[in-house]
Protein backbone atom coordinates (compact mmCIF):
# COMPACT_ATOMS: atom_id res chain seq x y z
CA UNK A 1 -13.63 21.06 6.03
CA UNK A 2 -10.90 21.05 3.15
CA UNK A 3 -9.94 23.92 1.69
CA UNK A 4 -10.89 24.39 -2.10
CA UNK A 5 -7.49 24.03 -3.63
CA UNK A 6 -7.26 25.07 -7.02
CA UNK A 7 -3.43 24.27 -7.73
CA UNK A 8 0.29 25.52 -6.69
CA UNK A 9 1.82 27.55 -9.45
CA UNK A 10 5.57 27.01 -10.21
CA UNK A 11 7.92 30.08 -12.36
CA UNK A 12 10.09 27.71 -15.02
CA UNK A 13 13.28 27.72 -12.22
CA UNK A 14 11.06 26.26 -9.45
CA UNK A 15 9.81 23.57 -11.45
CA UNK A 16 12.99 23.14 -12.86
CA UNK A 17 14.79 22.69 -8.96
CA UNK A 18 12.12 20.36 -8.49
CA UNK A 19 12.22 18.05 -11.20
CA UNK A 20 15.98 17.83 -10.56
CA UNK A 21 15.65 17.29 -6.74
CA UNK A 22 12.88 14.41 -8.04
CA UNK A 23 15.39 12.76 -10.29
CA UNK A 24 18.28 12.67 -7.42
CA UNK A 25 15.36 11.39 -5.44
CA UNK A 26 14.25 8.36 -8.08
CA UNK A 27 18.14 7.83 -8.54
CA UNK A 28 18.62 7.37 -5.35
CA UNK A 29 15.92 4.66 -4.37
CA UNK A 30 16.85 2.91 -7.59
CA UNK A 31 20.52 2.39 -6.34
CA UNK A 32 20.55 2.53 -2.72
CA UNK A 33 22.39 -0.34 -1.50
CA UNK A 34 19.81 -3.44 -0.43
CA UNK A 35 20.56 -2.19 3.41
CA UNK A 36 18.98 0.84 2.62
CA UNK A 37 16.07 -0.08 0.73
CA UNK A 38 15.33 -2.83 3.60
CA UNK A 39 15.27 0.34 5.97
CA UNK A 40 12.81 2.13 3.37
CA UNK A 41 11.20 -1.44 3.05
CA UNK A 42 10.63 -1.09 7.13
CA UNK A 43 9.84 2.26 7.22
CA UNK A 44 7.20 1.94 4.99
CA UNK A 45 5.50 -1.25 6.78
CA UNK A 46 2.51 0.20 8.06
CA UNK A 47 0.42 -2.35 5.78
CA UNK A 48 2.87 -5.30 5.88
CA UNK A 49 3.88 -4.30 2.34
CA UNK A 50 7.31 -2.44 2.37
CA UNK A 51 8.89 -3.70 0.23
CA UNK A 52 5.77 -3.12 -2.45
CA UNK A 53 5.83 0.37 -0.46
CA UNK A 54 9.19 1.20 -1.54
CA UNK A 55 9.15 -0.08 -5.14
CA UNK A 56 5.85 2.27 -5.53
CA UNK A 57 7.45 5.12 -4.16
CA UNK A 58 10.73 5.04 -6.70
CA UNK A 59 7.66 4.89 -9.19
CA UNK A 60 5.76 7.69 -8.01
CA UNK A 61 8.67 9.99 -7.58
CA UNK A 62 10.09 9.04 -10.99
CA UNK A 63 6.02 9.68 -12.52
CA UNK A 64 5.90 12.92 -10.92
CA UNK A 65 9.91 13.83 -12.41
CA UNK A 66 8.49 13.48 -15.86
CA UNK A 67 5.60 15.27 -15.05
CA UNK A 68 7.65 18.24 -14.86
CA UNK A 69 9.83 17.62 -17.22
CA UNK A 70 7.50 17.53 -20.06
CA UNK A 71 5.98 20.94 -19.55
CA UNK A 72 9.06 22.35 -18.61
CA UNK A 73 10.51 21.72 -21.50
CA UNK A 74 7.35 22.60 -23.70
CA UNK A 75 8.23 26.04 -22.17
CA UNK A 76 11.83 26.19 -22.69
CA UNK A 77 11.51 25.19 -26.67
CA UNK A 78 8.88 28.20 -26.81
């Protein structure tokens, strides 16, 4: 059985590490050299798709970045 998650909640500083540690993370996969992203590209092959794997993961982590961001700064010009 699952437990009935509502939702994590975050004080303005935690989101704030978070959406910073996200953006070093989406910076990184963007420019990683193409050794790298063929060992991301591998590491993600469960499907035979790494390479799709990889590009979808730079996505995600740069989606959930400006998640953050936009609230965070909703609250900051408060």
């Amino acid at each position: 059985m699952k437990p009935d998650l509502k939702g994590v909640v975050l004080d303005a500083d935690e989101a704030a590490d978070l959406a910073r540690l996200l953006d070093l993370i989406e910076d990184w996969l963007r420019h990683a050299d193409h050794d790298t992203q063929a060992d991301l590209a591998g590491f993600l092959d469960g499907s035979g798709h790494g390479h799709l794997a990889a590009a979808g993961l730079a996505r995600l982590v740069e989606h959930n970045a400006l998640t953050l961001h936009h609230p965070l700064r909703k609250a900051i010009t408060r």
